[in-house]
PDB file of N, CA and C in Angstrom:
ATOM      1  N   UNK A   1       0.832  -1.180   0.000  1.00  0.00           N
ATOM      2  CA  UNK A   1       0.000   0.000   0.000  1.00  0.00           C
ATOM      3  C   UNK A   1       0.878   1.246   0.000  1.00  0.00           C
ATOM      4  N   UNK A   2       0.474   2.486  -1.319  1.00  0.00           N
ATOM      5  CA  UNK A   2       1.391   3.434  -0.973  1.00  0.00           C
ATOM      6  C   UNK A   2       0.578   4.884  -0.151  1.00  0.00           C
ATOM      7  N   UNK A   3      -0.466   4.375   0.709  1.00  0.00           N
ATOM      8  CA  UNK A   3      -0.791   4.987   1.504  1.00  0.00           C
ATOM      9  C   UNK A   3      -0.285   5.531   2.682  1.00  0.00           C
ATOM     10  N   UNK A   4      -0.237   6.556   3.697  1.00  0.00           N
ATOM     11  CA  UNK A   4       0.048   6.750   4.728  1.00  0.00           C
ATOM     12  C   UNK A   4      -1.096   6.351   5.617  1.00  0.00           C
ATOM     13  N   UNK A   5      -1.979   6.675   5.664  1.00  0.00           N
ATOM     14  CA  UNK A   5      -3.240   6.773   6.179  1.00  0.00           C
ATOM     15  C   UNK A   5      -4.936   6.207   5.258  1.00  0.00           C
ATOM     16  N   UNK A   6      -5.375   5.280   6.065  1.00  0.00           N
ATOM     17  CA  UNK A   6      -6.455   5.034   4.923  1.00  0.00           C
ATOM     18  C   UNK A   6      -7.992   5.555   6.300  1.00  0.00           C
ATOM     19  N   UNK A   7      -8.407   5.642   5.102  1.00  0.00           N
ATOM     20  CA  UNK A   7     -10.261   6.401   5.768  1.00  0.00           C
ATOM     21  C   UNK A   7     -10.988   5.319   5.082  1.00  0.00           C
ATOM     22  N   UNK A   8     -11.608   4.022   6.059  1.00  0.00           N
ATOM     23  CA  UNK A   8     -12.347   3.082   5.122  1.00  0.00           C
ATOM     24  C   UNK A   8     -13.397   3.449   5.776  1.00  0.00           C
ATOM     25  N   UNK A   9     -15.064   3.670   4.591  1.00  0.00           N
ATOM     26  CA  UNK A   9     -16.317   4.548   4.925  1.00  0.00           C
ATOM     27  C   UNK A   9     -16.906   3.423   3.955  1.00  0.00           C
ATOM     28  N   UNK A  10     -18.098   2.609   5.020  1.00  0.00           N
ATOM     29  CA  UNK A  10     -19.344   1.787   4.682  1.00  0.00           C
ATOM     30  C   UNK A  10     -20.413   2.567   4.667  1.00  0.00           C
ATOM     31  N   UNK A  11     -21.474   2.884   3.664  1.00  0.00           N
ATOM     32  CA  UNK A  11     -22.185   3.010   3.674  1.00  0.00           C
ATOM     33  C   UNK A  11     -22.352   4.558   4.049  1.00  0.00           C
ATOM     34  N   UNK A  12     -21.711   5.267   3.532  1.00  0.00           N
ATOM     35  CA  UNK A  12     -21.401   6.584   3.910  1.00  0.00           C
ATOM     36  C   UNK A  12     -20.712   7.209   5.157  1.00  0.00           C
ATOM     37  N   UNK A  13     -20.433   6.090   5.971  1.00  0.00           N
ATOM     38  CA  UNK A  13     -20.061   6.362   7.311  1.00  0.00           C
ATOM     39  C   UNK A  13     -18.553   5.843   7.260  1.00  0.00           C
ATOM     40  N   UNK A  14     -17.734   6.360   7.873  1.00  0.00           N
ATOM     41  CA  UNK A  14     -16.640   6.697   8.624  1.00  0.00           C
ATOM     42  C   UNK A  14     -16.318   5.097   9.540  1.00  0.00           C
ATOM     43  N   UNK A  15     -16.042   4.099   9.353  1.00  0.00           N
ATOM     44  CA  UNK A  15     -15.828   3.197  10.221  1.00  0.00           C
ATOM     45  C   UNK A  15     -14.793   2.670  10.297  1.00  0.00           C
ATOM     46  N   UNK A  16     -13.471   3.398   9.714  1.00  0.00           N
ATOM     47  CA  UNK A  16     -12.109   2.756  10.304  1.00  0.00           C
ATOM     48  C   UNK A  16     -11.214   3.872   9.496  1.00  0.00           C
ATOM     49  N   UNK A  17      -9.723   3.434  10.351  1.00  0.00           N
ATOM     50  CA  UNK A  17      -8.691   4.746  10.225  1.00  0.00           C
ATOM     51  C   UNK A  17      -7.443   4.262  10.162  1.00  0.00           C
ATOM     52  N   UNK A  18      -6.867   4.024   9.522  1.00  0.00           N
ATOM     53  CA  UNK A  18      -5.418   3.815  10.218  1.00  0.00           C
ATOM     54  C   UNK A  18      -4.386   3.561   8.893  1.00  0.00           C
ATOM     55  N   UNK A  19      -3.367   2.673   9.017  1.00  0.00           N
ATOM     56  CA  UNK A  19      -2.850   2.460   7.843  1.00  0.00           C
ATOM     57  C   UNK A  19      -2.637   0.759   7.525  1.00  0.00           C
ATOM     58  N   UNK A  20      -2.378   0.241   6.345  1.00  0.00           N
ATOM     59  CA  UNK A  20      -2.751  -0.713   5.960  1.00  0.00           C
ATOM     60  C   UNK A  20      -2.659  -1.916   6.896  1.00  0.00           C
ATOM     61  N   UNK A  21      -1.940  -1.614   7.545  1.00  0.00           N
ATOM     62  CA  UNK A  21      -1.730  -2.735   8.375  1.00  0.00           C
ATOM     63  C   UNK A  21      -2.431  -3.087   9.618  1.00  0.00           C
ATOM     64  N   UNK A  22      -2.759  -1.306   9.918  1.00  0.00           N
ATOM     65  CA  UNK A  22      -3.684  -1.612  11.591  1.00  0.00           C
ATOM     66  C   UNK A  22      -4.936  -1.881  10.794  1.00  0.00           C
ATOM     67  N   UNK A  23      -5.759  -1.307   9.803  1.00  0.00           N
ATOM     68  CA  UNK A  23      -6.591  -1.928   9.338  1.00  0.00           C
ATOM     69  C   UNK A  23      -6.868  -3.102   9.147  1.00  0.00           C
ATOM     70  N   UNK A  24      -5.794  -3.768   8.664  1.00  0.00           N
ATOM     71  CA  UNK A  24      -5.941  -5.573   8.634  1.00  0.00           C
ATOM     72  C   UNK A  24      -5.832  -6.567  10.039  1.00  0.00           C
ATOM     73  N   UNK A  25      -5.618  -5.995  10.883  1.00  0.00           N
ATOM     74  CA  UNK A  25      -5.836  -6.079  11.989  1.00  0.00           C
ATOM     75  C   UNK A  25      -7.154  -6.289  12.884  1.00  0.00           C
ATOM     76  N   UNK A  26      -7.563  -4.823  12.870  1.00  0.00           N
ATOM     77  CA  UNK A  26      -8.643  -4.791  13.488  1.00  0.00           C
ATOM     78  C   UNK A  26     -10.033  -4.177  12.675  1.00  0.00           C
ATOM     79  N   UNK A  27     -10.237  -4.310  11.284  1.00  0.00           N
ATOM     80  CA  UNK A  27     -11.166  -3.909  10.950  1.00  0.00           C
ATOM     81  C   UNK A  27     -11.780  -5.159  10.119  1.00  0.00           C
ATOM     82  N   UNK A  28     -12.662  -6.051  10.410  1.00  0.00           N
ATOM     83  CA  UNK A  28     -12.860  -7.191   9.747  1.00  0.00           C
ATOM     84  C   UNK A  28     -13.582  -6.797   8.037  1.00  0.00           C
ATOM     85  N   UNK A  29     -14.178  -5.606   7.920  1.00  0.00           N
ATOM     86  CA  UNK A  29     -14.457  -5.645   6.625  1.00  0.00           C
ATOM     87  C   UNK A  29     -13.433  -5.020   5.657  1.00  0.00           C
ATOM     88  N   UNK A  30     -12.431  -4.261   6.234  1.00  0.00           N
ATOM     89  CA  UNK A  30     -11.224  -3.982   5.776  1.00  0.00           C
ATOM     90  C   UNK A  30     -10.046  -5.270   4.899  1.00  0.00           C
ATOM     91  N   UNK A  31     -10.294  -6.307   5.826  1.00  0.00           N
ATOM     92  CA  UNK A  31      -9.388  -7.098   5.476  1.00  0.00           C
ATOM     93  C   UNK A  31     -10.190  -8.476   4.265  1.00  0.00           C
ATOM     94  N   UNK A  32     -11.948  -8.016   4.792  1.00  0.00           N
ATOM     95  CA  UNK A  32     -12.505  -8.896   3.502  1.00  0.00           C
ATOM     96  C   UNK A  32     -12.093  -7.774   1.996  1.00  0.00           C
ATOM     97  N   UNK A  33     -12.086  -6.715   2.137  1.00  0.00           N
ATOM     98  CA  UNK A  33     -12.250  -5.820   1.286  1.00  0.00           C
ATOM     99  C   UNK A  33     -10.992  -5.670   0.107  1.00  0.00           C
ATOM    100  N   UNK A  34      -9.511  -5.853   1.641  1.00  0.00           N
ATOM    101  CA  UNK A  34      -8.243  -5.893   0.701  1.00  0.00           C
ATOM    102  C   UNK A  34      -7.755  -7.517   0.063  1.00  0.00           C
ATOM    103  N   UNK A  35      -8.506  -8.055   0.576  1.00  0.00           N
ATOM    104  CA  UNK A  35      -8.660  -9.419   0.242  1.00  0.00           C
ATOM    105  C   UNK A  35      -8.732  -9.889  -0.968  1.00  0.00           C
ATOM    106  N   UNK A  36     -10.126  -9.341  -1.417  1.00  0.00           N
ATOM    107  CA  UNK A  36     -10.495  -9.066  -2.658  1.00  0.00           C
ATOM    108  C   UNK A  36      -9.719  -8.819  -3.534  1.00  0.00           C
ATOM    109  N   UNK A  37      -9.391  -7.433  -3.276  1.00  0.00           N
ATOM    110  CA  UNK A  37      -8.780  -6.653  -4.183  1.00  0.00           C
ATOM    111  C   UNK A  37      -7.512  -7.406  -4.614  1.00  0.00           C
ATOM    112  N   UNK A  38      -6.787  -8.267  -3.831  1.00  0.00           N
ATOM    113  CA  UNK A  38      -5.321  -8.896  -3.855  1.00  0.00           C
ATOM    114  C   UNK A  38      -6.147  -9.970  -4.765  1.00  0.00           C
ATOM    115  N   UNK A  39      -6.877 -11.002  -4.501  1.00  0.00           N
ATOM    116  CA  UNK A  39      -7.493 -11.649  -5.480  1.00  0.00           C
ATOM    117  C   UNK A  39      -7.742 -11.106  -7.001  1.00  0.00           C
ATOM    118  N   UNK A  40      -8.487 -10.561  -6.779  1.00  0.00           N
ATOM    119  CA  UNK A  40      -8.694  -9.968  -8.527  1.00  0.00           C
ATOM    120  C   UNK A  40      -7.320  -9.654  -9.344  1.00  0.00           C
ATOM    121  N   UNK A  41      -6.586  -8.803  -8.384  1.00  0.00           N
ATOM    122  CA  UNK A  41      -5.300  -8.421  -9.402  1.00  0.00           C
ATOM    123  C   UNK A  41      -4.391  -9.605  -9.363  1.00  0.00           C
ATOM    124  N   UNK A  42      -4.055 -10.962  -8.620  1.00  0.00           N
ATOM    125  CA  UNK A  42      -4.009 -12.204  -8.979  1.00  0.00           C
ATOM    126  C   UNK A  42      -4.894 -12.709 -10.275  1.00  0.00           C
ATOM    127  N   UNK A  43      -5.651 -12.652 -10.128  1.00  0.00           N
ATOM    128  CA  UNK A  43      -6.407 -13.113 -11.145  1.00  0.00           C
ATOM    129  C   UNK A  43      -6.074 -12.219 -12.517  1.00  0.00           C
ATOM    130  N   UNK A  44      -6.077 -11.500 -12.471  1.00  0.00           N
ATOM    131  CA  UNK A  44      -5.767 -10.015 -13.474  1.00  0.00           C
ATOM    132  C   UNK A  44      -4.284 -10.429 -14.099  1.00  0.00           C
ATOM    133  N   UNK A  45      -3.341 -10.988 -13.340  1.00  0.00           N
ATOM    134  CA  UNK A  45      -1.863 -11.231 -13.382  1.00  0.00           C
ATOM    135  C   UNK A  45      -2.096 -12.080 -14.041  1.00  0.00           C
ATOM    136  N   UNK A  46      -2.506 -13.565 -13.707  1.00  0.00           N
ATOM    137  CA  UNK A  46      -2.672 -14.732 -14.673  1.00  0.00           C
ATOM    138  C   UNK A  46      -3.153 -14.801 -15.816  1.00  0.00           C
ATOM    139  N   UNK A  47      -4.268 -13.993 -16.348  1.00  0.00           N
ATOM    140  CA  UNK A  47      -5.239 -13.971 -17.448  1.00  0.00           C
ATOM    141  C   UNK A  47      -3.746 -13.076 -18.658  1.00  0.00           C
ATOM    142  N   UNK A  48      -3.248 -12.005 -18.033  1.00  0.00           N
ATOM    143  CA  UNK A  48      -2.458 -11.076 -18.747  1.00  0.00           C
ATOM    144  C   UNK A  48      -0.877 -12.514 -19.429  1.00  0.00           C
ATOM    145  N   UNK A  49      -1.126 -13.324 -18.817  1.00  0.00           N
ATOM    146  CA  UNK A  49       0.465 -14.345 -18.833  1.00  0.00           C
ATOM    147  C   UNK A  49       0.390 -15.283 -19.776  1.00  0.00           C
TER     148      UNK A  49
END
């Protein structure tokens, strides 16, 4: 992540703060969320090969 700081907001609301790592930690939809995202661009990697 070339973030310093991330602002993750469900549903218009404000529900976690920190940076990539305390997020994966303690924010459980944070870590379904970057989860994902690492999946797809796996997937994205293979299809391109």
């Amino acid at each position: 992540m070339d973030a310093d700081h991330i602002l993750f907001i469900e549903k218009g609301r404000l529900t976690g703060s920190g940076t990539h790592a305390e997020l994966l930690e303690t924010h459980p939809m944070y870590l379904e969320f970057a989860t994902q995202q690492l999946r797809l661009q796996e997937k994205e990697t293979v299809e391109l090969e």
